[in-house]
Protein backbone atom coordinates (compact mmCIF):
# COMPACT_ATOMS: atom_id res chain seq x y z
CA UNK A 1 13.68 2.06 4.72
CA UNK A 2 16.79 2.27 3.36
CA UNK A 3 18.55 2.28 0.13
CA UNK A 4 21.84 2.89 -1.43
CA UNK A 5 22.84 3.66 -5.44
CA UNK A 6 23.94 -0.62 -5.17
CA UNK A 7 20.18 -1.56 -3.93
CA UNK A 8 18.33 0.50 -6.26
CA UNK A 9 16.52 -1.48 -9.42
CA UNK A 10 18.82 -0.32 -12.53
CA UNK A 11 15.90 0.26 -15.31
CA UNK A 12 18.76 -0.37 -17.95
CA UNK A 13 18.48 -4.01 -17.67
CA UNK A 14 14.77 -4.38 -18.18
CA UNK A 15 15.43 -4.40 -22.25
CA UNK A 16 18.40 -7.26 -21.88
CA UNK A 17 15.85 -9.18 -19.06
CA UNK A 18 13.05 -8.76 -21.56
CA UNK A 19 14.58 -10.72 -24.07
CA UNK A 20 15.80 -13.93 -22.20
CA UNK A 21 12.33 -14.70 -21.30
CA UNK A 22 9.02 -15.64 -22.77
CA UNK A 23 6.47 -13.34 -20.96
CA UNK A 24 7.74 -10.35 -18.76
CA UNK A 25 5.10 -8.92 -16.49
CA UNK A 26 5.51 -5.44 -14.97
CA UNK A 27 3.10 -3.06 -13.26
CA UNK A 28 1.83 0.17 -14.41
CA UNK A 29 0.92 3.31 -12.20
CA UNK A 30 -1.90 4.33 -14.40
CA UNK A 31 -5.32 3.35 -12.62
CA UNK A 32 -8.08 4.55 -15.11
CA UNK A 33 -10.55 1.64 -14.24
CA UNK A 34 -9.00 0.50 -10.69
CA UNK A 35 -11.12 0.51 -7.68
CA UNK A 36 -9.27 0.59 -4.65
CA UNK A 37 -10.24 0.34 -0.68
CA UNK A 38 -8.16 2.89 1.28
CA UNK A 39 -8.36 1.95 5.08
CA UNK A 40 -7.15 4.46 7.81
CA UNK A 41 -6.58 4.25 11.27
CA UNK A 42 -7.37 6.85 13.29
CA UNK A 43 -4.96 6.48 16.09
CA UNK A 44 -1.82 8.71 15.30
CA UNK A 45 -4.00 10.43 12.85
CA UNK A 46 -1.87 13.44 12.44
CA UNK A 47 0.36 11.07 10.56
CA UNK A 48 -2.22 8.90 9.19
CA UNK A 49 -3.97 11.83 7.71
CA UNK A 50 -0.63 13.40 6.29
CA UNK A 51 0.11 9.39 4.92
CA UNK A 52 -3.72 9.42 3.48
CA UNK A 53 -3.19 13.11 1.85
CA UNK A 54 0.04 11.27 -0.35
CA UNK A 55 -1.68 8.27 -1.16
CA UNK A 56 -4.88 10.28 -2.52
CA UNK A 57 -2.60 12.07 -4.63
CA UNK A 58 -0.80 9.40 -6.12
CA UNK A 59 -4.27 8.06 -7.45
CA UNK A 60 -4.79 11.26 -8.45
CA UNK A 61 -2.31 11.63 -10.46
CA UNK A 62 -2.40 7.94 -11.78
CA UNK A 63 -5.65 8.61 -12.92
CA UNK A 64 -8.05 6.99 -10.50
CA UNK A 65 -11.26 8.00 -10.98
CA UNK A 66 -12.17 9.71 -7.13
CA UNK A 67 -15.71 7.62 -7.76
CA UNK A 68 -13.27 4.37 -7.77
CA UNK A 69 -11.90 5.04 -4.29
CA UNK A 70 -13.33 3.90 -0.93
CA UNK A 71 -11.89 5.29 1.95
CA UNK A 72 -12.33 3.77 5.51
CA UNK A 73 -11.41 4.39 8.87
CA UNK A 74 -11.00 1.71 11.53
CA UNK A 75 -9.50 2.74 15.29
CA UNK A 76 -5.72 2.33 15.02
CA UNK A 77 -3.65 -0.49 13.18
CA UNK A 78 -4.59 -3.41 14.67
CA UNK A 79 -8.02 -2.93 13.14
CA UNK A 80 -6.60 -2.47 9.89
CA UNK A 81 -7.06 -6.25 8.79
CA UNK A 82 -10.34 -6.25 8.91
CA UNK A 83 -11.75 -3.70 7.22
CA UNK A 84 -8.80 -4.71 4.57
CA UNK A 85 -10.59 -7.83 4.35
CA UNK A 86 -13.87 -6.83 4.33
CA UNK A 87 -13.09 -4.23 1.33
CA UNK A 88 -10.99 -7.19 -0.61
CA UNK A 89 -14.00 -9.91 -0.48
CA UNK A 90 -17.06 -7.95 0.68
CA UNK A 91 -20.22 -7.66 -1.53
CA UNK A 92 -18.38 -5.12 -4.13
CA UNK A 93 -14.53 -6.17 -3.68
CA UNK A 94 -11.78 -3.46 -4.36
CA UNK A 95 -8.99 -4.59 -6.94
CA UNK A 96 -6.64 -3.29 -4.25
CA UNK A 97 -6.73 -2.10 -0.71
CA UNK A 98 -4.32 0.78 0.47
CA UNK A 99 -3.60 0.42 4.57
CA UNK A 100 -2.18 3.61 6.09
CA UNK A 101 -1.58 3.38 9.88
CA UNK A 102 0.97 4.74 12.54
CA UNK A 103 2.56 2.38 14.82
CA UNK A 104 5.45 4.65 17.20
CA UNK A 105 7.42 2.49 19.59
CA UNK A 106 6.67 3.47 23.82
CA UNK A 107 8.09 2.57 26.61
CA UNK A 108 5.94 -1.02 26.80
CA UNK A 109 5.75 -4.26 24.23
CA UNK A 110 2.89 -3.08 22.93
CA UNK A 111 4.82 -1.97 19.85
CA UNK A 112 5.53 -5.21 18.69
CA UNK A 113 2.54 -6.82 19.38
CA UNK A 114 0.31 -4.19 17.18
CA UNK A 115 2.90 -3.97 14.75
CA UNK A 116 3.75 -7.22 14.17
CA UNK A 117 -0.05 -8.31 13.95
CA UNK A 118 -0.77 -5.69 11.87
CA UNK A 119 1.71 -7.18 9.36
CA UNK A 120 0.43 -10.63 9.45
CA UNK A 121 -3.02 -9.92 9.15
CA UNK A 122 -2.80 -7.32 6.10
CA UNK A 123 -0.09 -10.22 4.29
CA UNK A 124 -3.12 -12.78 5.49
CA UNK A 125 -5.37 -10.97 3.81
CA UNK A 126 -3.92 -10.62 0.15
CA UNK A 127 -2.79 -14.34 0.16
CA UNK A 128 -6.45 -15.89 1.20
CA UNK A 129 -8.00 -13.41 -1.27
CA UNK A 130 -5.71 -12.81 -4.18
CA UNK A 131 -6.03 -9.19 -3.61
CA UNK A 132 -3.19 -7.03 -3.06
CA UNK A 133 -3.17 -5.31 0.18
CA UNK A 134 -0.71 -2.69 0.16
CA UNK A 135 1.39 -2.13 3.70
CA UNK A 136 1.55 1.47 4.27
CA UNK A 137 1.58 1.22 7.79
CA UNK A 138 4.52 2.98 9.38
CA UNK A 139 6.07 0.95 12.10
CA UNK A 140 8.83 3.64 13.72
CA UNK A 141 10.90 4.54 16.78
CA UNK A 142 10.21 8.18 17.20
CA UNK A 143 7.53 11.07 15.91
CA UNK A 144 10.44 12.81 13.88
CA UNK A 145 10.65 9.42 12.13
CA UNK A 146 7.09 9.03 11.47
CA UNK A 147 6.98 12.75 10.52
CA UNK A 148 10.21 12.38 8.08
CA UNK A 149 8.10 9.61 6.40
CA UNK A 150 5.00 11.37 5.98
CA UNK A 151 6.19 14.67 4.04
CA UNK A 152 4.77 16.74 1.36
CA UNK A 153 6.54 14.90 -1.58
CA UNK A 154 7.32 11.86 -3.25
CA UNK A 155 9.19 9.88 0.04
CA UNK A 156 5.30 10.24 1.76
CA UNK A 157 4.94 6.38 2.16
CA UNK A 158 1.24 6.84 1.73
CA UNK A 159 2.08 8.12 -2.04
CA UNK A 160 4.55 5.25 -2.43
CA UNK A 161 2.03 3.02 -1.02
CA UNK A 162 -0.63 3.95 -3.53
CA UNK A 163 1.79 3.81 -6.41
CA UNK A 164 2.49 0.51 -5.34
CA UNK A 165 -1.41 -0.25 -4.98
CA UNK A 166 -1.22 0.84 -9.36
CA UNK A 167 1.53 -1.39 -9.86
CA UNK A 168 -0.08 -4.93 -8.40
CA UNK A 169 -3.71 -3.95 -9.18
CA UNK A 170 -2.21 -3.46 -13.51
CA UNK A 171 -0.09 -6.50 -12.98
CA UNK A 172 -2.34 -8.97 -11.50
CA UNK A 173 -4.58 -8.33 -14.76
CA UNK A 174 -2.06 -9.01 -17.20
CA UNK A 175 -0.44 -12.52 -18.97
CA UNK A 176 -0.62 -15.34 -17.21
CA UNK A 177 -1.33 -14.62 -13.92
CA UNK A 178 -4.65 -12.84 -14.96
CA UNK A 179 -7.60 -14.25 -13.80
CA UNK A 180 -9.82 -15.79 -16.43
């Protein structure tokens, strides 16, 4: 992913936005209350498990009650839809699902095939079941990228990934677009 000082969101404007509108809706990352489905794949799993260790402590630190999170593991990413599905409209559906995978390009199409149908079914998912299914699956050309994207720290996409998870979960209950 990349970003530049032009790209980023500028947080001053959220005031002046706030007041040329009637409701303004915007996430929170605090999830006392939100369950969530984490599913895993297992194939690349020294990434997966380093992407895993930053989501859990994002909900950690946002609060999430460890009794409130499921965590699942399915074979590699194109698996990842349906246990994301089965977690968002199962017999005790998640308020969001979490999917943390490892896709690293080879020397065949393979790449794009898992990839690419990993993406569609995880997007399939949220729209059928108004659920948000977080994409924290790392699609990449090399290890060292897939390693550079799974560090200690705040750039983990797993942790960004399950700040995201906070943000849609605390939105999707709020104003309008709340279910009633």
């Amino acid at each position: 992913m990349t970003s530049s000082k032009e790209t980023e969101f500028d947080v001053g404007v959220v005031e002046t936005l706030r007041s040329r509108v009637g409701e303004y809706l915007e996430g929170s990352k605090t999830g006392r209350g939100i369950r969530v489905g984490i599913v895993c794949g297992r194939f690349n799993g020294g990434i997966t498990t380093r992407l895993l260790n930053g989501a859990l402590k994002a909900l950690e630190e946002g609060g999430v009650d460890r009794a409130d999170i499921s965590l699942g593991w399915v074979p590699g990413a194109f698996e990842i839809p349906m246990l994301a599905l089965a977690y968002a409209d199962g017999g005790n559906p998640v308020d969001v699902v979490i999917t943390l995978g490892a896709v690293i390009r080879g020397e065949t199409g393979h790449y794009e095939v898992v990839a690419g149908e990993c993406a569609r079914g995880v997007q399939d998912v949220q729209l059928s079941t108004r659920v948000p299914v977080i994409f924290g699956v790392l699609t990449v050309n090399t290890i060292e990228q897939a390693l550079e994207r799974s560090l200690d720290d705040e750039t983990n996409v797993g942790y960004s990934s399950a700040t995201t998870a906070l943000e849609m979960a605390s939105i999707l209950r709020s104003g309008s677009v709340a279910d009633q």
